[in-house]
N, C-alpha and C. Protein backbone atom coordinates (compact mmCIF):
# COMPACT_ATOMS: atom_id res chain seq x y z
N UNK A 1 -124.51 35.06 155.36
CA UNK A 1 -125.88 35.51 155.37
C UNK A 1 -126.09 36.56 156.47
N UNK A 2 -125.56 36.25 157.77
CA UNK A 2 -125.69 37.12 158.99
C UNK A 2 -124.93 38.57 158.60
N UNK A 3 -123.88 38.67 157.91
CA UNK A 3 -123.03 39.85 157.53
C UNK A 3 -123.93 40.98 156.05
N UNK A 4 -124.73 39.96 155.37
CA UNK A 4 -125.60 40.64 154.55
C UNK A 4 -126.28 41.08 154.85
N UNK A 5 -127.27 40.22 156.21
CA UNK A 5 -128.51 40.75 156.81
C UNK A 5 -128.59 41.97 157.80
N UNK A 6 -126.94 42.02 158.31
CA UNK A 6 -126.55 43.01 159.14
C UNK A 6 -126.54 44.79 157.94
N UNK A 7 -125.92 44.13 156.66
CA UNK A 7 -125.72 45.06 155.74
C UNK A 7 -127.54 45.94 155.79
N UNK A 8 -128.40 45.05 155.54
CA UNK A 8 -129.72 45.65 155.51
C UNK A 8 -130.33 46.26 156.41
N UNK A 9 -129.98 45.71 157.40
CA UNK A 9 -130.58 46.27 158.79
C UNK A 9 -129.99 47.93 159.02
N UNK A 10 -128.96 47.96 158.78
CA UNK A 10 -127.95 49.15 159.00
C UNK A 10 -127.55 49.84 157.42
N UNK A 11 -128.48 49.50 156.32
CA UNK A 11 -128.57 50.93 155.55
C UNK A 11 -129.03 51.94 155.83
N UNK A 12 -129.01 52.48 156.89
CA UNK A 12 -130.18 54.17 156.71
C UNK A 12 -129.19 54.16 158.30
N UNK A 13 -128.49 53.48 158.95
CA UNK A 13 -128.06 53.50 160.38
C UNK A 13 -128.59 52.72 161.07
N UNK A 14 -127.66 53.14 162.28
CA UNK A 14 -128.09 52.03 163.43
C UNK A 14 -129.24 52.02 164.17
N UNK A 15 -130.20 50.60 163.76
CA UNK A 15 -131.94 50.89 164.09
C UNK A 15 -131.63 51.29 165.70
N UNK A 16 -132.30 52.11 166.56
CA UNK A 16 -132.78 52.00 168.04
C UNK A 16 -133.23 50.56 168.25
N UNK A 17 -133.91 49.82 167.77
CA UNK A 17 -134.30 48.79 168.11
C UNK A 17 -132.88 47.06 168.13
N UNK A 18 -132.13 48.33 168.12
CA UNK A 18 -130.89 47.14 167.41
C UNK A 18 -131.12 45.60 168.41
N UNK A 19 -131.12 45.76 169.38
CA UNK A 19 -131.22 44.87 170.49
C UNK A 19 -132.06 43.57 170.27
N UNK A 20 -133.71 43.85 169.85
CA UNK A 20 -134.08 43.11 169.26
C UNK A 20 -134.03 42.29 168.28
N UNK A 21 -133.18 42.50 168.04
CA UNK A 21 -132.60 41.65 166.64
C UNK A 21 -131.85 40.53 166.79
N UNK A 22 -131.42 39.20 166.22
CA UNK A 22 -131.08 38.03 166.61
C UNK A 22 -129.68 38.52 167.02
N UNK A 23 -129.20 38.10 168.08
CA UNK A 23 -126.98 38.34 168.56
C UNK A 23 -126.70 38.03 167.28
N UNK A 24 -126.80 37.07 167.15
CA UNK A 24 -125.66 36.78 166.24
C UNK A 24 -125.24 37.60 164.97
N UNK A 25 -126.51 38.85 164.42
CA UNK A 25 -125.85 40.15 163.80
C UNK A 25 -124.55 40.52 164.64
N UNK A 26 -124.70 40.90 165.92
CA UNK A 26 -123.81 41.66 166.37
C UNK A 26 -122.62 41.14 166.37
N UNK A 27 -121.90 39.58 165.93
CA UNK A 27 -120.94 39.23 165.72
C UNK A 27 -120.13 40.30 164.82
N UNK A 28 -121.32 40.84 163.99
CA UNK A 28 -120.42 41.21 162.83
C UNK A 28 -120.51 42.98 162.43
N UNK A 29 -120.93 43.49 163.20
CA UNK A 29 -120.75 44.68 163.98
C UNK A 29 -119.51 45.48 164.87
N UNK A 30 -119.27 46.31 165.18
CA UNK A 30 -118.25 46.89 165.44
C UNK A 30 -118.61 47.73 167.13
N UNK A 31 -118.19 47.65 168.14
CA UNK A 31 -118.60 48.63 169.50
C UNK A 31 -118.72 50.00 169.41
N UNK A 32 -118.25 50.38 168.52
CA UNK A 32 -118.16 51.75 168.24
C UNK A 32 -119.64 52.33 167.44
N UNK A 33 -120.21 51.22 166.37
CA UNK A 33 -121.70 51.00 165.53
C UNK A 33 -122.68 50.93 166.22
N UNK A 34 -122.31 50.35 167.56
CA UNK A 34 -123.46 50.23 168.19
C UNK A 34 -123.53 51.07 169.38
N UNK A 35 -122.13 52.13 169.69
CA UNK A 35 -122.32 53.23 170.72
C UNK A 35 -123.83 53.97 170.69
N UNK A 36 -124.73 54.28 169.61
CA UNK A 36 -125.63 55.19 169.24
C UNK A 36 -126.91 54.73 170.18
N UNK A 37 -126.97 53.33 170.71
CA UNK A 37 -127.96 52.34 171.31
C UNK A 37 -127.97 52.34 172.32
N UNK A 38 -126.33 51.85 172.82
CA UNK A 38 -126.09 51.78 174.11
C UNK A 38 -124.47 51.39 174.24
N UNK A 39 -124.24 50.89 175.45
CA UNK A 39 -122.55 51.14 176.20
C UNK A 39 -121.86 50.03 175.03
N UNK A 40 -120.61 49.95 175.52
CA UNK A 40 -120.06 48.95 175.08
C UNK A 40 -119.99 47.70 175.53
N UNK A 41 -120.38 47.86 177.16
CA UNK A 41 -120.45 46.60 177.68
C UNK A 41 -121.72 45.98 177.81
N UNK A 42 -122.77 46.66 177.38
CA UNK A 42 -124.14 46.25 176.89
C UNK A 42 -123.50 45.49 175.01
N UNK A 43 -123.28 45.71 174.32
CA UNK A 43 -122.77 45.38 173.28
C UNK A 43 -122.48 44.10 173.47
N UNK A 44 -121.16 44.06 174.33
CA UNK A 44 -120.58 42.82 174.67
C UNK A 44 -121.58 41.92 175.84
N UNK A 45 -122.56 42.12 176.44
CA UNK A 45 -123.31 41.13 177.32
C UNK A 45 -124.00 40.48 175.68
N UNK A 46 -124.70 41.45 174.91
CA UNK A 46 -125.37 40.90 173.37
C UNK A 46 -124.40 40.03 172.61
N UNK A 47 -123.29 40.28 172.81
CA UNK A 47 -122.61 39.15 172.15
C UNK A 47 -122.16 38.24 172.49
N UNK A 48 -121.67 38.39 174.01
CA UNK A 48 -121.92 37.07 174.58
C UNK A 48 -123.34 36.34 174.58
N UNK A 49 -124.39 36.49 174.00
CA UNK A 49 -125.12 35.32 174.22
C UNK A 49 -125.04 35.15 172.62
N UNK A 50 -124.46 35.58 171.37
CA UNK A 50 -124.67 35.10 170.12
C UNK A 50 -123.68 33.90 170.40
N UNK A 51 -124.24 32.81 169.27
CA UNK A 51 -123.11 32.06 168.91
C UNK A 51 -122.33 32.30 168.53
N UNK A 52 -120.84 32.23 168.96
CA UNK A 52 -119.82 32.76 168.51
C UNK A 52 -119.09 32.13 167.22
N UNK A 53 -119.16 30.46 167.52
CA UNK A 53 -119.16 29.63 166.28
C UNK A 53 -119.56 29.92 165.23
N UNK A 54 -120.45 31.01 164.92
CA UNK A 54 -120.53 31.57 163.68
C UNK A 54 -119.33 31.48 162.73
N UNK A 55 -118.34 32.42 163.68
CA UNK A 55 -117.34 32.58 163.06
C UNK A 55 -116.35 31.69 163.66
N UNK A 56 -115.31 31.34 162.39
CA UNK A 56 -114.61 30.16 163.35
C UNK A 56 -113.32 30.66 163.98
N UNK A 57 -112.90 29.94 164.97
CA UNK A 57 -111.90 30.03 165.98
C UNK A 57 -110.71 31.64 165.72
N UNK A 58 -110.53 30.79 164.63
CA UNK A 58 -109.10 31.89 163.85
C UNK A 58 -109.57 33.09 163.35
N UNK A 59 -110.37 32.89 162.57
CA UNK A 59 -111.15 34.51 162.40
C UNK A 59 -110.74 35.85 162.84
N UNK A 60 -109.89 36.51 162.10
CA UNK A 60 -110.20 38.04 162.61
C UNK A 60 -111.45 38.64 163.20
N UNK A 61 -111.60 38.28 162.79
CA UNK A 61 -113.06 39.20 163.37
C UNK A 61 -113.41 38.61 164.50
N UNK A 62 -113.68 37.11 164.58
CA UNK A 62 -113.87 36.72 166.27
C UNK A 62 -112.40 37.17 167.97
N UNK A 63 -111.49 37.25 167.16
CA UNK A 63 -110.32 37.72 167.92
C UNK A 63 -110.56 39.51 168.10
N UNK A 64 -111.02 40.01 166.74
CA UNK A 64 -110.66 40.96 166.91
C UNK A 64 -112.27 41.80 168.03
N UNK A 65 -113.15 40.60 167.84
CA UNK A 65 -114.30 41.02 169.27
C UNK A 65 -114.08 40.96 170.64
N UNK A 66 -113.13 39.88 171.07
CA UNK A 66 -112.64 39.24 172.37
C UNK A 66 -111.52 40.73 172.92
N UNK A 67 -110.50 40.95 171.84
CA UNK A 67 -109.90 41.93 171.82
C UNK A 67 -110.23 43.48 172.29
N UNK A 68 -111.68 43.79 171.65
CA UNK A 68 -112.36 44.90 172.01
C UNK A 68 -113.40 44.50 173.32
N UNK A 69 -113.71 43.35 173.59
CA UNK A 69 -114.23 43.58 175.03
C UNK A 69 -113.58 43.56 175.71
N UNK A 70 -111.78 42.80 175.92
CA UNK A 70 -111.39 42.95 176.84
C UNK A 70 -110.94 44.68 177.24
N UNK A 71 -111.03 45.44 176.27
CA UNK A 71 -110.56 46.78 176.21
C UNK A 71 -111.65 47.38 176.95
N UNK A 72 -112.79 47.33 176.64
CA UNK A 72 -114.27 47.83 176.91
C UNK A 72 -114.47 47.50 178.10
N UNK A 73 -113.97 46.30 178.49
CA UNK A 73 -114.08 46.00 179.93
C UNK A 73 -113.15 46.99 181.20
N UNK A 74 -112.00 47.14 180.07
CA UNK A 74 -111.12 47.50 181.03
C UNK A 74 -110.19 46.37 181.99
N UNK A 75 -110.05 45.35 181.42
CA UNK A 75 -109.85 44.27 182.19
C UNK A 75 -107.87 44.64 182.48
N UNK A 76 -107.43 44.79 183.52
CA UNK A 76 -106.07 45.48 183.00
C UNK A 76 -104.90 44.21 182.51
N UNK A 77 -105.45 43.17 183.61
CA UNK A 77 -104.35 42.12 183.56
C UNK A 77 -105.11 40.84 182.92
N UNK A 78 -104.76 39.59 183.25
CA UNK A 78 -104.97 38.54 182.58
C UNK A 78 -106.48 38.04 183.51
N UNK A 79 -106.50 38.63 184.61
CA UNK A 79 -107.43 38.58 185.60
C UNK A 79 -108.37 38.31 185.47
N UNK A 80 -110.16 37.89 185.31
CA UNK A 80 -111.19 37.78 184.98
C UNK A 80 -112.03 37.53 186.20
N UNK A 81 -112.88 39.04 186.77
CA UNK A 81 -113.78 38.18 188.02
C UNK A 81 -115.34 37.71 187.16
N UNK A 82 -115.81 37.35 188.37
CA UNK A 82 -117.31 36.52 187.49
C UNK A 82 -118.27 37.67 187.03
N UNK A 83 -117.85 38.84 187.21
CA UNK A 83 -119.11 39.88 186.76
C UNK A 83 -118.67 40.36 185.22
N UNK A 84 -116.41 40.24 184.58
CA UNK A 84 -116.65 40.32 183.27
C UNK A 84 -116.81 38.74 182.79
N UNK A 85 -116.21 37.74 183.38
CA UNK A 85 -116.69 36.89 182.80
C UNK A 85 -118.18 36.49 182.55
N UNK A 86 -119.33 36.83 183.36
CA UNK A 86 -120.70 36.94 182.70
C UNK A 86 -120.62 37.74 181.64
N UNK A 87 -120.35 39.24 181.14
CA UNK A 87 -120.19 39.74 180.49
C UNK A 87 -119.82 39.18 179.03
N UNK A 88 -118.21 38.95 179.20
CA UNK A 88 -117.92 38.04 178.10
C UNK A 88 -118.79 36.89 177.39
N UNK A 89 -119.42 36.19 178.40
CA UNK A 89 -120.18 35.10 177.65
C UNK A 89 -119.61 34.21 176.99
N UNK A 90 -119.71 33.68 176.02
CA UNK A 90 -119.23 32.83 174.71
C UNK A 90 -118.15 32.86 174.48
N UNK A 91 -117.48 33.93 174.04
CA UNK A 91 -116.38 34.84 174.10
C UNK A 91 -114.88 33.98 175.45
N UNK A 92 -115.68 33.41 176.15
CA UNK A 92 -114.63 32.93 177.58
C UNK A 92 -114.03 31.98 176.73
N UNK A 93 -114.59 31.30 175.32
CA UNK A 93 -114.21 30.24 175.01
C UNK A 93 -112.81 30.81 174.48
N UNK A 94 -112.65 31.32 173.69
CA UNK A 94 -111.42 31.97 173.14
C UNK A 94 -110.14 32.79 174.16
N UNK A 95 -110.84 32.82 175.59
CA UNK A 95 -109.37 33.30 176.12
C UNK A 95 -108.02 32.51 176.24
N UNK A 96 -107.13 33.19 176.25
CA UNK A 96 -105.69 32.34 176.64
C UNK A 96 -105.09 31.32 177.69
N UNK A 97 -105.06 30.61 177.45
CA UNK A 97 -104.19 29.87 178.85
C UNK A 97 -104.14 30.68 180.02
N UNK A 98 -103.61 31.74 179.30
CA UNK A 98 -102.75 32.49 181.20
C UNK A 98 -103.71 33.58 181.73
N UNK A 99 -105.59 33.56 181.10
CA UNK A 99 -106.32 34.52 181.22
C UNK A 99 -107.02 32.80 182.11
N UNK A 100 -107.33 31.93 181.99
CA UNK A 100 -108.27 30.38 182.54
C UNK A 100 -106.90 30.47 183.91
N UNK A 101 -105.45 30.53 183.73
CA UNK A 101 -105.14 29.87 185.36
C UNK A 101 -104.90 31.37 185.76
N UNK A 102 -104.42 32.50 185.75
CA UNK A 102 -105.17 33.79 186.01
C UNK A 102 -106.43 33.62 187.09
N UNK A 103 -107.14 33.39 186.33
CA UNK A 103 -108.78 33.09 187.23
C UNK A 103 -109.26 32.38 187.86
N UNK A 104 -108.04 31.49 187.87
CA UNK A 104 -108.16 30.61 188.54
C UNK A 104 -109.73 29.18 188.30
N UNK A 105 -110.73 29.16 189.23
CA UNK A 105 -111.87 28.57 189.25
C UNK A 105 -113.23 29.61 188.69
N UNK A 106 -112.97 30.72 188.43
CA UNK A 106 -114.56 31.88 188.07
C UNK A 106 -114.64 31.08 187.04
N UNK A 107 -113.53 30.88 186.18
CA UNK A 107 -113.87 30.38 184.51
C UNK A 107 -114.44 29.07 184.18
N UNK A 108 -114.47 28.19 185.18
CA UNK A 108 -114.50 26.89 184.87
C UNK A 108 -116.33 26.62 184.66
N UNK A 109 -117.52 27.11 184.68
CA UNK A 109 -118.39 27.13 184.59
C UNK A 109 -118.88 27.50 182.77
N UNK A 110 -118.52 28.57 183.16
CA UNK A 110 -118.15 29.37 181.36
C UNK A 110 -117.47 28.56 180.30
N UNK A 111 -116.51 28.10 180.68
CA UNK A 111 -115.87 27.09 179.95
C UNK A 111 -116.55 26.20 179.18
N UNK A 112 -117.24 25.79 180.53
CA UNK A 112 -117.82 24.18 180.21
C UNK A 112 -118.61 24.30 179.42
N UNK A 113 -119.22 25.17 178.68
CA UNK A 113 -119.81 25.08 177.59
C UNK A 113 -119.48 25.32 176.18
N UNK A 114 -117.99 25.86 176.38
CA UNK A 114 -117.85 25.66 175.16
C UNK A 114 -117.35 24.40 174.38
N UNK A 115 -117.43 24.71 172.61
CA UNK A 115 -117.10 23.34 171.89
C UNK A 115 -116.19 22.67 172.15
N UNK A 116 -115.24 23.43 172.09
CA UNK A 116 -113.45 22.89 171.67
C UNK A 116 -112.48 23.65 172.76
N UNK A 117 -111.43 23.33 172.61
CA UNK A 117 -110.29 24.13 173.09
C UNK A 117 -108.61 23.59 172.87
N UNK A 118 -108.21 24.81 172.69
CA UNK A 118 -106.60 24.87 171.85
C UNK A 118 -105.96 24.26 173.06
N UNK A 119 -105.09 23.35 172.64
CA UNK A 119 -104.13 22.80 173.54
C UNK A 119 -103.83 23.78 174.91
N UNK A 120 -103.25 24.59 174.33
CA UNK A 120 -102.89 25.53 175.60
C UNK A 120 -104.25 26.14 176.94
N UNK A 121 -105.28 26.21 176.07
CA UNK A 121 -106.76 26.41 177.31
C UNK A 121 -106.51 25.07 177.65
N UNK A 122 -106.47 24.03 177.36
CA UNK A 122 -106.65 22.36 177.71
C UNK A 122 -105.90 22.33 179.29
N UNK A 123 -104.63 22.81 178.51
CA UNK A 123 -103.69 22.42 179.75
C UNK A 123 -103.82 23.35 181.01
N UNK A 124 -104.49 24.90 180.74
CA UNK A 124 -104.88 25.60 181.78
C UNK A 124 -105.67 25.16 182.61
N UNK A 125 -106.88 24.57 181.77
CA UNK A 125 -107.89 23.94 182.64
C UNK A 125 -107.57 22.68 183.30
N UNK A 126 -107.19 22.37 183.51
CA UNK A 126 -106.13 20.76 183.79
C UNK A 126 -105.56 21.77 184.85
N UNK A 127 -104.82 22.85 185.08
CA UNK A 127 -104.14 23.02 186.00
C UNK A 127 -104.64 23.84 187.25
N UNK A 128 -106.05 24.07 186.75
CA UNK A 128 -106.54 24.98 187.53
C UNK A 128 -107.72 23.82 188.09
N UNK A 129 -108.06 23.12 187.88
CA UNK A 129 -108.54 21.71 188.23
C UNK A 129 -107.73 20.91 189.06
N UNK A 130 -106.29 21.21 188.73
CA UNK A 130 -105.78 20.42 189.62
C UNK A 130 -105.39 20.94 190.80
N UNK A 131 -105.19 21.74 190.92
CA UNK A 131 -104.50 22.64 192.02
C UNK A 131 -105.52 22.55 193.29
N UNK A 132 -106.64 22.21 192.78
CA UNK A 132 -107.86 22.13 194.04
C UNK A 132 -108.35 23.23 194.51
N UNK A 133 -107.71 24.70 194.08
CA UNK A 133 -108.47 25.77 194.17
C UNK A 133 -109.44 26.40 193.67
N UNK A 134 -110.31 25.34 193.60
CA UNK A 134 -111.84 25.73 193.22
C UNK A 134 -113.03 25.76 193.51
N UNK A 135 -114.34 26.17 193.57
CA UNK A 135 -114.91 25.92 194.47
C UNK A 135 -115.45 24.30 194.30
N UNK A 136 -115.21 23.66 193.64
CA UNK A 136 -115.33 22.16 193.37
C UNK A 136 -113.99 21.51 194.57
N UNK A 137 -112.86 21.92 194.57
CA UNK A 137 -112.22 21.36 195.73
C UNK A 137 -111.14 20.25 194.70
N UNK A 138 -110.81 19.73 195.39
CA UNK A 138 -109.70 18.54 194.45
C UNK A 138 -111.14 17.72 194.01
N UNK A 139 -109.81 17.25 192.93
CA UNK A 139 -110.38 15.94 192.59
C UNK A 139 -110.54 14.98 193.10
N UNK A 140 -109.81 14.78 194.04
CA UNK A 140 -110.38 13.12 194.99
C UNK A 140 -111.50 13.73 196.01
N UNK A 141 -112.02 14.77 196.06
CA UNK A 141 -113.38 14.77 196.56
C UNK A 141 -114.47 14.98 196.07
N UNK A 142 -114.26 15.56 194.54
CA UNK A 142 -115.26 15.66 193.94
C UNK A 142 -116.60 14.29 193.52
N UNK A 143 -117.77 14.92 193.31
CA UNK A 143 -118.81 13.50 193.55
C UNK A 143 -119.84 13.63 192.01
N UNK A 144 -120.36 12.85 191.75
CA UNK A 144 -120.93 12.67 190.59
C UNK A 144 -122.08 14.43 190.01
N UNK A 145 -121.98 14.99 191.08
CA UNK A 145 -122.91 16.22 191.59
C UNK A 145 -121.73 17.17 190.79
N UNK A 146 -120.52 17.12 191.28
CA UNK A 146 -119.31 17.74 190.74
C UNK A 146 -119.08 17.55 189.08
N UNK A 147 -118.84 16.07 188.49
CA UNK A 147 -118.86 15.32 187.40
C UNK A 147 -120.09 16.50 186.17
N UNK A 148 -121.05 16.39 186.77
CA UNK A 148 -122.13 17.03 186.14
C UNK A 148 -122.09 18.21 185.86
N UNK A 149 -121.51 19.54 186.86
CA UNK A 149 -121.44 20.46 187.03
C UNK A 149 -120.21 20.52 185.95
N UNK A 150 -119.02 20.09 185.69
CA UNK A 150 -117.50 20.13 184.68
C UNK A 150 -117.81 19.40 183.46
N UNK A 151 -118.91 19.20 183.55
CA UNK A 151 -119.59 17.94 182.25
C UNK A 151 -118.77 18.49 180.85
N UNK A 152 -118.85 19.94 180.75
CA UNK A 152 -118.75 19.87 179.48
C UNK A 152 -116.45 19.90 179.29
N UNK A 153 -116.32 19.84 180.58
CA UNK A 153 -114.80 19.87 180.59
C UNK A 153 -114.58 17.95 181.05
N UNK A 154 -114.94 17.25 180.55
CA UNK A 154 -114.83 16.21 181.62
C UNK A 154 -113.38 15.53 180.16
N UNK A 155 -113.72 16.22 178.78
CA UNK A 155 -112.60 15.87 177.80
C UNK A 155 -111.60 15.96 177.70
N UNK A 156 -111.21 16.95 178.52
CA UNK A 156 -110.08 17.80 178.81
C UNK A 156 -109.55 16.99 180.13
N UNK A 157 -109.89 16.67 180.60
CA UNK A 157 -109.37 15.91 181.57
C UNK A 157 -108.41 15.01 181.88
N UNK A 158 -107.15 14.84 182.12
CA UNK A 158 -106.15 13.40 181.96
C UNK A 158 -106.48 12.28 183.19
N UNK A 159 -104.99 11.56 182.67
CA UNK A 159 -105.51 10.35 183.45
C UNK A 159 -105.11 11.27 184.98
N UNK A 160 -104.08 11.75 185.31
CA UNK A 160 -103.59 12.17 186.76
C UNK A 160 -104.85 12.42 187.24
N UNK A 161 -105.77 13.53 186.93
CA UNK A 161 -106.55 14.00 187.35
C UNK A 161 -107.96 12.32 187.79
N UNK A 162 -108.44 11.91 186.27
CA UNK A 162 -109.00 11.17 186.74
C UNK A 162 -109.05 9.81 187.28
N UNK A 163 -107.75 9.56 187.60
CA UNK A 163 -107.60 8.79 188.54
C UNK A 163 -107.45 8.93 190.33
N UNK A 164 -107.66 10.65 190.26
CA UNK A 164 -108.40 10.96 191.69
C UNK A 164 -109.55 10.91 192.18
N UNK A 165 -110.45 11.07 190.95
CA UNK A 165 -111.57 10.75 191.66
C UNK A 165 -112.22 9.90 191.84
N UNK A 166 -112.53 9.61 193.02
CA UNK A 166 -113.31 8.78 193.93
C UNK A 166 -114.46 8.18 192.97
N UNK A 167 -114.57 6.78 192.89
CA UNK A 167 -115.29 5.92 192.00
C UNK A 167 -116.72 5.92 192.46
């Protein structure tokens, strides 16, 4: 429905008003469609707030968006500070293993909201949790204040880990 409605919106071209329009068109849009409006990394802040779940996990088209922001960003290495990860948005959910321990702790906020995650993000986040280099600190100091804040990672979690923290 969103890919039809996008079809209508963008017979005659790309409205000026594109912005106003619900994100989740822009899933299905291209950075280059929407140069006429504005940047690319304006593009990508708009699509980080669509639901990305639109489209599911495997999807060309959701890879092939993550793909063009990391380009748009300019991001060179696996690296991510917190100004593209705001950027990215939604989008954080789909990075790689070696882009979450890369970043060490910026990602772990971003994370936590997304649905799911592929074995390999699982085990990143697990290692970048464990290592204690975060601003959360290890796990045997973390406090129910902490718990709340990783809420949406608390699944991902093993026993090593949660059997550090403090009851």
């Amino acid at each position: 429905q969103l890919s039809c409605l996008l079809k209508m919106v963008t017979l005659h071209g790309i409205p000026k008003d594109l912005d106003s329009y619900p994100k989740d068109l822009l899933l299905f849009l291209s950075p280059s469609d929407y140069a006429a409006t504005g940047s690319c990394s304006q593009f990508f802040i708009n699509v980080g707030k669509a639901n990305v779940d639109v489209l599911p996990r495997e999807a060309p088209r959701r890879q092939q968006l993550l793909l063009e922001a990391l380009a748009c960003l300019n991001i060179p290495g696996t690296e991510i500070d917190e100004e593209n990860a705001e950027v990215l948005g939604r989008l954080v959910c789909d990075l790689a293993g070696e882009y979450i321990r890369s970043s060490g702790g910026r990602l772990l906020k971003d994370l936590s909201h997304c649905g799911s995650f592929l074995p390999e993000q699982e085990e990143a986040i697990r290692d970048v949790l464990s290592s204690g280099n975060t601003t959360f600190g290890p796990p045997a100091a973390w406090s129910a204040f902490t718990l709340s804040e990783l809420s949406g990672l608390i699944p991902v979690l093993d026993h090593s880990i949660l059997q550090q923290i403090p009851k």
